[in-house]
C-alpha atoms as a PDB file:
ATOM      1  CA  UNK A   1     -50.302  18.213 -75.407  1.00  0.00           C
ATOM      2  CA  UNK A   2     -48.161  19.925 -78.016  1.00  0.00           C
ATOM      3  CA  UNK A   3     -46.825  23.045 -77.529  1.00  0.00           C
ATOM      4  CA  UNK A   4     -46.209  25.457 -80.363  1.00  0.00           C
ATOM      5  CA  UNK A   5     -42.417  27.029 -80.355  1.00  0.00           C
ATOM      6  CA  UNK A   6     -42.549  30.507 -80.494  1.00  0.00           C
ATOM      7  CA  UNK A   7     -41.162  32.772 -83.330  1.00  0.00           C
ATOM      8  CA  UNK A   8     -38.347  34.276 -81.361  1.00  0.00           C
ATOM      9  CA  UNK A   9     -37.789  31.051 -79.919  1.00  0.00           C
ATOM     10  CA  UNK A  10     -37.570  29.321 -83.543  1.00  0.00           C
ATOM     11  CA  UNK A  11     -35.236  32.541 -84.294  1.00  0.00           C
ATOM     12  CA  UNK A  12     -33.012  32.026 -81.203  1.00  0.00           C
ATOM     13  CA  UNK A  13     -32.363  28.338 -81.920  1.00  0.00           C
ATOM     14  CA  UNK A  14     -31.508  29.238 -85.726  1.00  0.00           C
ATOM     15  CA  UNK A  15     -29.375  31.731 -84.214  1.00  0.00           C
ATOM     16  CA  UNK A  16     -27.622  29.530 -81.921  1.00  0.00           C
ATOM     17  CA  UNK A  17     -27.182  26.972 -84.699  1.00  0.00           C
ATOM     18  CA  UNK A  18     -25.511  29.374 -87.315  1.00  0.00           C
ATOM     19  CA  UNK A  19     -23.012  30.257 -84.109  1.00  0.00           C
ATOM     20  CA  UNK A  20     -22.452  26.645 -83.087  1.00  0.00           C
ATOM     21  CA  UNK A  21     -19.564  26.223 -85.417  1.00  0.00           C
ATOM     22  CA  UNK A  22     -17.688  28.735 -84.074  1.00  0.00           C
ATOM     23  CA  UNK A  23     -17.089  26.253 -80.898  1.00  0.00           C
ATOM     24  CA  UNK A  24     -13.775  24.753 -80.451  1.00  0.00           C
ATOM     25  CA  UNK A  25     -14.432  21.224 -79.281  1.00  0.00           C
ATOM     26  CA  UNK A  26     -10.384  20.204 -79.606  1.00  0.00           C
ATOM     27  CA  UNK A  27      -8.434  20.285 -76.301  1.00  0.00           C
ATOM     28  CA  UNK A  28      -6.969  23.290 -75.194  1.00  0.00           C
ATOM     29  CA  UNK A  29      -3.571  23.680 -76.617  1.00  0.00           C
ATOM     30  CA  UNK A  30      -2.805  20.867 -78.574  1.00  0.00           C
ATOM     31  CA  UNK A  31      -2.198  21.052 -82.501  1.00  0.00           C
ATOM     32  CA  UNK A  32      -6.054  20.064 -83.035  1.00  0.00           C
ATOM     33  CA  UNK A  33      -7.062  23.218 -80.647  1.00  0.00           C
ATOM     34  CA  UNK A  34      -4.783  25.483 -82.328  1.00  0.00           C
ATOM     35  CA  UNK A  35      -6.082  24.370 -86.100  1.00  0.00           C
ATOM     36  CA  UNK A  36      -9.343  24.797 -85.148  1.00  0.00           C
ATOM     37  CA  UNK A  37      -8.875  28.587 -83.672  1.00  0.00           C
ATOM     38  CA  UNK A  38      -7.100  29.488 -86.249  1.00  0.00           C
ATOM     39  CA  UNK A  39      -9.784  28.275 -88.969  1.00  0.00           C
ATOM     40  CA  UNK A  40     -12.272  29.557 -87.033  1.00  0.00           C
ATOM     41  CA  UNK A  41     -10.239  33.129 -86.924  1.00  0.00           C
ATOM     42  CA  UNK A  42      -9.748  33.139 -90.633  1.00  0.00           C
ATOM     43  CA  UNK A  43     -13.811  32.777 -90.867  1.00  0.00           C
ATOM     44  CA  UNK A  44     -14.204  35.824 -88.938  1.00  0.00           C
ATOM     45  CA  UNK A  45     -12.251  37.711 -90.714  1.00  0.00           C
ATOM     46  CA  UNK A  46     -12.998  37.022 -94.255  1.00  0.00           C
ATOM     47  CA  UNK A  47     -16.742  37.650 -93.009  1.00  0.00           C
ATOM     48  CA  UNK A  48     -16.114  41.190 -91.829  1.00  0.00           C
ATOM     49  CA  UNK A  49     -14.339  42.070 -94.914  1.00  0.00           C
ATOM     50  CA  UNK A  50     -16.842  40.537 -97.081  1.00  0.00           C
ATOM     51  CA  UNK A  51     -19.575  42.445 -95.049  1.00  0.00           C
ATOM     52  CA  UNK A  52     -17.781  45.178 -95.188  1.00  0.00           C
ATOM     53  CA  UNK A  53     -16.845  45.030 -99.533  1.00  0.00           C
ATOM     54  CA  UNK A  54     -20.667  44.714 -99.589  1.00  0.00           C
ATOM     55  CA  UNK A  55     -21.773  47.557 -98.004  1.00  0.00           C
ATOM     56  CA  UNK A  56     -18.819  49.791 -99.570  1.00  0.00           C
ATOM     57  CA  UNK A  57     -20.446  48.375-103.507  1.00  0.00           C
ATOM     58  CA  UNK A  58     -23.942  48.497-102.461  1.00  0.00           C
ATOM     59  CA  UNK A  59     -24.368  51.247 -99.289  1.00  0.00           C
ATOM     60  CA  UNK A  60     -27.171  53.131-101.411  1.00  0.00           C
ATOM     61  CA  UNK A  61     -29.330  49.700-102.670  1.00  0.00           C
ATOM     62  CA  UNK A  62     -29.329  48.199 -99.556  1.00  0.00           C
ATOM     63  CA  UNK A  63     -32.543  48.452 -97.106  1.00  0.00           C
ATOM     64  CA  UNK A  64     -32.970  49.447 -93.644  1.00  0.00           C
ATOM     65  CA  UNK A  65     -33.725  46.103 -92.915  1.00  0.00           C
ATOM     66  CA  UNK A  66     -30.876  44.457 -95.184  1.00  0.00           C
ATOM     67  CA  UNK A  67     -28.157  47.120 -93.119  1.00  0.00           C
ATOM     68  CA  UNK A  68     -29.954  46.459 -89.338  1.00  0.00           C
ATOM     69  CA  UNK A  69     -29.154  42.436 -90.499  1.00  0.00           C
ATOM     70  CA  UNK A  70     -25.529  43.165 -91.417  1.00  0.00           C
ATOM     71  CA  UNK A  71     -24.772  45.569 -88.367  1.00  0.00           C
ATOM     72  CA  UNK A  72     -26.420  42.575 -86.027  1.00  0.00           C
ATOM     73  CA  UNK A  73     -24.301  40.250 -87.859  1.00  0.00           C
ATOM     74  CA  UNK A  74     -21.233  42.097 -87.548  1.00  0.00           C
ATOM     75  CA  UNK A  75     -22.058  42.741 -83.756  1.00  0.00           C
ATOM     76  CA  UNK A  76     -22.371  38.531 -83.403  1.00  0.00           C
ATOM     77  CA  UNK A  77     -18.988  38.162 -84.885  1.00  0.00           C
ATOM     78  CA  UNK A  78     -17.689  40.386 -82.546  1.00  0.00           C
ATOM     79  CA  UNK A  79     -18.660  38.524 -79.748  1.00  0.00           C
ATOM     80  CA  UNK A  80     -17.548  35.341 -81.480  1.00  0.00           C
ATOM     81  CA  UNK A  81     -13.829  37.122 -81.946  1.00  0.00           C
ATOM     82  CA  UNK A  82     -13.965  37.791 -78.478  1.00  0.00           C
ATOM     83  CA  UNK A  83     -14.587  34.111 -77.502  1.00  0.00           C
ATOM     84  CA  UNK A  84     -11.606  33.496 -79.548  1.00  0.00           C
ATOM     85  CA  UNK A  85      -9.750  35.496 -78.217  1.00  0.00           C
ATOM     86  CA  UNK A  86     -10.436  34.374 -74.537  1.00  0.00           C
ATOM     87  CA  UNK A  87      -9.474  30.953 -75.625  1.00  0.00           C
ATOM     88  CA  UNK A  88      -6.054  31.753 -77.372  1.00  0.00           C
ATOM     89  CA  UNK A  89      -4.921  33.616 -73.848  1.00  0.00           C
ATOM     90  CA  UNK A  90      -5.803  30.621 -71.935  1.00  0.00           C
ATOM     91  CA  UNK A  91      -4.484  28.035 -74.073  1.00  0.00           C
ATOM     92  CA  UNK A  92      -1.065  30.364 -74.016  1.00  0.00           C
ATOM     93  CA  UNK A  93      -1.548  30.901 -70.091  1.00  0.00           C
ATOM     94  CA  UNK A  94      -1.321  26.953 -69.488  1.00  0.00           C
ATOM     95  CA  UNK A  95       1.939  27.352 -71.584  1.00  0.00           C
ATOM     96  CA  UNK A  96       3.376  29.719 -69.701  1.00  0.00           C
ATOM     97  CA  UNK A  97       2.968  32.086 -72.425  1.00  0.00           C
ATOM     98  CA  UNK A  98       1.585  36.006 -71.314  1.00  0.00           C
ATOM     99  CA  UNK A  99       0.046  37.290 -74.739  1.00  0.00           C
ATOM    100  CA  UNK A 100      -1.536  40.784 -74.552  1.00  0.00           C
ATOM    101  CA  UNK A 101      -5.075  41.134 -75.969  1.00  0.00           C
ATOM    102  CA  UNK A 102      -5.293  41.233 -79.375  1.00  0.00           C
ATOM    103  CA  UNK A 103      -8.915  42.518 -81.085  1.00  0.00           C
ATOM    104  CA  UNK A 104      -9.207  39.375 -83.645  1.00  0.00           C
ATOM    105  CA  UNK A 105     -12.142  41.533 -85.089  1.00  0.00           C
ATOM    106  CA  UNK A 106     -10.687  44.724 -85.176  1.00  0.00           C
ATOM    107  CA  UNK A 107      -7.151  43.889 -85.019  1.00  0.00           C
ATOM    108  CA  UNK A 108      -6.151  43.350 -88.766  1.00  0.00           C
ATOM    109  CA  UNK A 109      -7.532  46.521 -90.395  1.00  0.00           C
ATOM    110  CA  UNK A 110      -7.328  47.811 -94.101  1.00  0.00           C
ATOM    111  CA  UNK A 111      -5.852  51.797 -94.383  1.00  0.00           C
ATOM    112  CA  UNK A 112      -9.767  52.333 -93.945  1.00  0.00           C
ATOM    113  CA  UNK A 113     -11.281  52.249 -90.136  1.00  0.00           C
ATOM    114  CA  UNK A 114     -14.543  50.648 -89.740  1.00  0.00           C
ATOM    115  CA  UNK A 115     -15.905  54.227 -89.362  1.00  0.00           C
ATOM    116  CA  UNK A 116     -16.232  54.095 -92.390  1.00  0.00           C
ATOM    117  CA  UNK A 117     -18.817  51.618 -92.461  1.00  0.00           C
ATOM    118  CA  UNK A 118     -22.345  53.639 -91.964  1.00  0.00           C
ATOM    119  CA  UNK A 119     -25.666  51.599 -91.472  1.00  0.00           C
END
């Protein structure tokens, strides 16, 4: 007997999928690892400030629905930043290396805050 997959549950794998590449599979630490964080990082990054151009050009055209999608997007790239994160203080930890916490997502900011950002 077949069973049907659910829409959330079709929605949740999707989601899981698009987030799947954000998983470093390198060992910790070596030259692979650390290429793969730091390509990884740069995706983050140029995302928020891509999300963030396109709601600055187009804050009045967008839709509720189009903003609620970009605020949950930006909220999953968050978490994904603080993954990151988690990993570069290990992999510096096993060195030897004590790093404070830096906010990947919110640590490189332009002279405007992400207050400004309204959804």
């Amino acid at each position: 007997m077949k069973k049907d997959i659910s829409p959330f549950n079709m929605l949740l794998a999707q989601e899981i999928t698009n987030l799947e590449r954000f998983v470093i599979k390198a060992p910790m630490g070596t030259d692979e690892f650390w290429s793969q964080w730091q390509e990884k990082v740069g995706e983050i990054i140029v995302t928020k400030a891509a999300v963030k151009r396109a709601l600055k050009l187009n804050k009045d055209k967008l839709s509720e629905e189009e903003k609620k999608k970009l605020s949950t997007m930006l909220e999953a790239f968050k978490d994904v930043a603080a993954y990151l994160e988690l990993l570069r203080n290990t992999a510096l930890k096993l060195k030897g290396i004590e790093s404070p916490n830096w906010d990947i997502f919110d640590g490189l900011e332009e002279n405007e805050s992400d207050d400004d950002i309204s959804f």
